[in-house]
C-alpha atoms as a PDB file:
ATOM      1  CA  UNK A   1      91.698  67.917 -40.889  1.00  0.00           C
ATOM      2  CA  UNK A   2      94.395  69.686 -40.397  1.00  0.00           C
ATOM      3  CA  UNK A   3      94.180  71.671 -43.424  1.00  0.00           C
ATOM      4  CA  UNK A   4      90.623  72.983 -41.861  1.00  0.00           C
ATOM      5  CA  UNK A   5      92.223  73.374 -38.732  1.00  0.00           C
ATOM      6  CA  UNK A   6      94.726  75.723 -40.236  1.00  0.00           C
ATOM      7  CA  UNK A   7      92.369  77.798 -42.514  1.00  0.00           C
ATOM      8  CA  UNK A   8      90.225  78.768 -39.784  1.00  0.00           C
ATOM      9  CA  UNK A   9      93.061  79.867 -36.680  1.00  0.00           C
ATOM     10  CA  UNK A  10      95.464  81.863 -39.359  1.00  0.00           C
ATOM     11  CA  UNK A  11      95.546  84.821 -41.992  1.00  0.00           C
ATOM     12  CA  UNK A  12      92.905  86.658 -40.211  1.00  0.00           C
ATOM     13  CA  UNK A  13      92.439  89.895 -41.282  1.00  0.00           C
ATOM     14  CA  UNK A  14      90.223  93.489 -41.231  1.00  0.00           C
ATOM     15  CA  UNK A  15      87.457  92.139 -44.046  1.00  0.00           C
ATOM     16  CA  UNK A  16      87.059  88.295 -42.746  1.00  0.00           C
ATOM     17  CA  UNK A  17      86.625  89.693 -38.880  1.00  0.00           C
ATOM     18  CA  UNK A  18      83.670  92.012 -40.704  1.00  0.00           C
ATOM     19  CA  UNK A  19      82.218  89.175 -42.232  1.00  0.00           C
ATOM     20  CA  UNK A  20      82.423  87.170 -39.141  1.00  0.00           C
ATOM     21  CA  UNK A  21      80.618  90.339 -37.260  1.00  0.00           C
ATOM     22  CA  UNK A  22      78.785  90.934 -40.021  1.00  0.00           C
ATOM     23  CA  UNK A  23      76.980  87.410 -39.541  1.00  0.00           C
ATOM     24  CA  UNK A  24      76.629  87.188 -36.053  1.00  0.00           C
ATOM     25  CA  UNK A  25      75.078  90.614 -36.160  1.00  0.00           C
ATOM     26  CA  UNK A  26      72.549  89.240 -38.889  1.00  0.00           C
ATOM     27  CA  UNK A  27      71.529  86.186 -37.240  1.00  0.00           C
ATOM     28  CA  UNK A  28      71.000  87.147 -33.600  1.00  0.00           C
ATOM     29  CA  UNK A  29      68.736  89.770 -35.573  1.00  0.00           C
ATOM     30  CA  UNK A  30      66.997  86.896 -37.180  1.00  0.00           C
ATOM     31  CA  UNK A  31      66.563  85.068 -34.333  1.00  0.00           C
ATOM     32  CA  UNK A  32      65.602  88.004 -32.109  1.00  0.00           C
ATOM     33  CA  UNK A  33      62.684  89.261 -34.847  1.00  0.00           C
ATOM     34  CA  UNK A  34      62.013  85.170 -36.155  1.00  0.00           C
ATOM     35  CA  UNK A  35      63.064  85.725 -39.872  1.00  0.00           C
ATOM     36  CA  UNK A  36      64.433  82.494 -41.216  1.00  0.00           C
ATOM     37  CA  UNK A  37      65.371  84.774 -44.150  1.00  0.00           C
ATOM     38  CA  UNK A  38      67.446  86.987 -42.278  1.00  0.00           C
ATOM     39  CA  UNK A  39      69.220  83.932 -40.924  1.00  0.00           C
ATOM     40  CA  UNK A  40      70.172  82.350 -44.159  1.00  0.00           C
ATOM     41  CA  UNK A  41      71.504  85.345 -45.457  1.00  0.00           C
ATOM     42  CA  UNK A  42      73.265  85.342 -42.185  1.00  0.00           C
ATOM     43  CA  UNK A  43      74.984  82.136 -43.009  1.00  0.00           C
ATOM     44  CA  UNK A  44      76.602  83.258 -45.869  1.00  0.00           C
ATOM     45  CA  UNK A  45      78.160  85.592 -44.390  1.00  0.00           C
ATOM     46  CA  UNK A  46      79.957  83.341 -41.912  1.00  0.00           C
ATOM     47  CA  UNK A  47      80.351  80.954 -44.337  1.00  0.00           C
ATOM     48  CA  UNK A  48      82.612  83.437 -45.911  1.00  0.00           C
ATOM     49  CA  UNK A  49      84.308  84.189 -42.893  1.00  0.00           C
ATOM     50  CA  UNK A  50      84.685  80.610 -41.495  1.00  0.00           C
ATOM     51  CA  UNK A  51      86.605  79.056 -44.952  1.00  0.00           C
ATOM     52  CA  UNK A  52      88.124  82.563 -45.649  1.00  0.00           C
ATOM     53  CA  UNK A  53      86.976  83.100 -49.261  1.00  0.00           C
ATOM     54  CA  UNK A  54      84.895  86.263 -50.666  1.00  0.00           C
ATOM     55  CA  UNK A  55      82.278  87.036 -53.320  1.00  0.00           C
ATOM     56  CA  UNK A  56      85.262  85.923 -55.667  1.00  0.00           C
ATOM     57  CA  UNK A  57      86.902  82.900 -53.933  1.00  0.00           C
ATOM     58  CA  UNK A  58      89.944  83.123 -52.237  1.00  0.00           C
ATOM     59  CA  UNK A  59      91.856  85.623 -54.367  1.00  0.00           C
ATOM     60  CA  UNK A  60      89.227  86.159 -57.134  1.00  0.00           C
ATOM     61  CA  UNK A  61      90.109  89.335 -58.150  1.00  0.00           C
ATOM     62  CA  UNK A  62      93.806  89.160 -57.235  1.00  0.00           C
ATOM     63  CA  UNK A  63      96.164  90.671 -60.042  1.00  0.00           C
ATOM     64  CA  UNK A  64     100.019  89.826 -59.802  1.00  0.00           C
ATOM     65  CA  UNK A  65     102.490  92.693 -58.750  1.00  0.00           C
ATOM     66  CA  UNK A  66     103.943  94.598 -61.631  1.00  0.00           C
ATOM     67  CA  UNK A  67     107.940  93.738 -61.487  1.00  0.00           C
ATOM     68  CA  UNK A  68     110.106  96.983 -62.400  1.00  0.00           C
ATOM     69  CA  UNK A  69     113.639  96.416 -63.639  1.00  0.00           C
ATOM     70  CA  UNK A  70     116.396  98.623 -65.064  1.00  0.00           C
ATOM     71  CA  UNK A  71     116.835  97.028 -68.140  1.00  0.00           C
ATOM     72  CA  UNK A  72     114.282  96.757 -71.762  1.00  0.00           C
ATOM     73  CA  UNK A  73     113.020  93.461 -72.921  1.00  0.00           C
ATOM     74  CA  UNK A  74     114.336  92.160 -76.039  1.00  0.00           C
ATOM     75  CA  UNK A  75     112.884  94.242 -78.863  1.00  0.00           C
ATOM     76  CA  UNK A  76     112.147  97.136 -76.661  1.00  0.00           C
ATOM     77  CA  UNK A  77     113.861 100.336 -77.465  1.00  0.00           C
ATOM     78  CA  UNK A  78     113.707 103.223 -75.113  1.00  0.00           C
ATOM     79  CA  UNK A  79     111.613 106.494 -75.692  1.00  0.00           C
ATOM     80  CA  UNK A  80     113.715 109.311 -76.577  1.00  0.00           C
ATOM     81  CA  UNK A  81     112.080 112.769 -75.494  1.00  0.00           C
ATOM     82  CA  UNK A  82     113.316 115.809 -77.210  1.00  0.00           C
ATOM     83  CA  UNK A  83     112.678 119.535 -75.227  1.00  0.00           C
ATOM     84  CA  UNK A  84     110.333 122.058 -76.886  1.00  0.00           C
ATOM     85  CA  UNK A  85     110.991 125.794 -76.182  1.00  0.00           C
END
């Protein structure tokens, strides 16, 4: 419980508050013109906002940061450039 608790009051941020406006803004539509349609799709929007997770999951399409460092792997030699006048 506590877990849920957790994932819904933190890491809220500029694309799960759009979701979360996104669905309210579809399902008082649905309810105002009676599309049940409009409503599910509406769910899945807050869905997505409630639990935090995207088209992807949580992360889907994350990619690690590329770590830089001053010196060459093993095997690695480094490029030498020679000046053309």
């Amino acid at each position: 419980m506590s877990d849920l608790k957790q994932r819904l009051f933190t890491n809220w941020h500029l694309m799960r508050i759009m979701r979360l406006g996104i669905g309210i803004m579809l399902i008082v539509m649905g309810i105002q013109s009676k599309d049940w349609a409009m409503g599910l799709f509406s769910i899945f929007f807050l869905y997505q906002a409630v639990m935090d997770t995207g088209c992807c999951g949580t992360q889907g399409c994350y990619a690690p940061p590329v770590r830089k460092s001053n010196t060459h792997a093993a095997g690695e030699e480094e490029a030498e450039y020679e000046e053309i006048k």
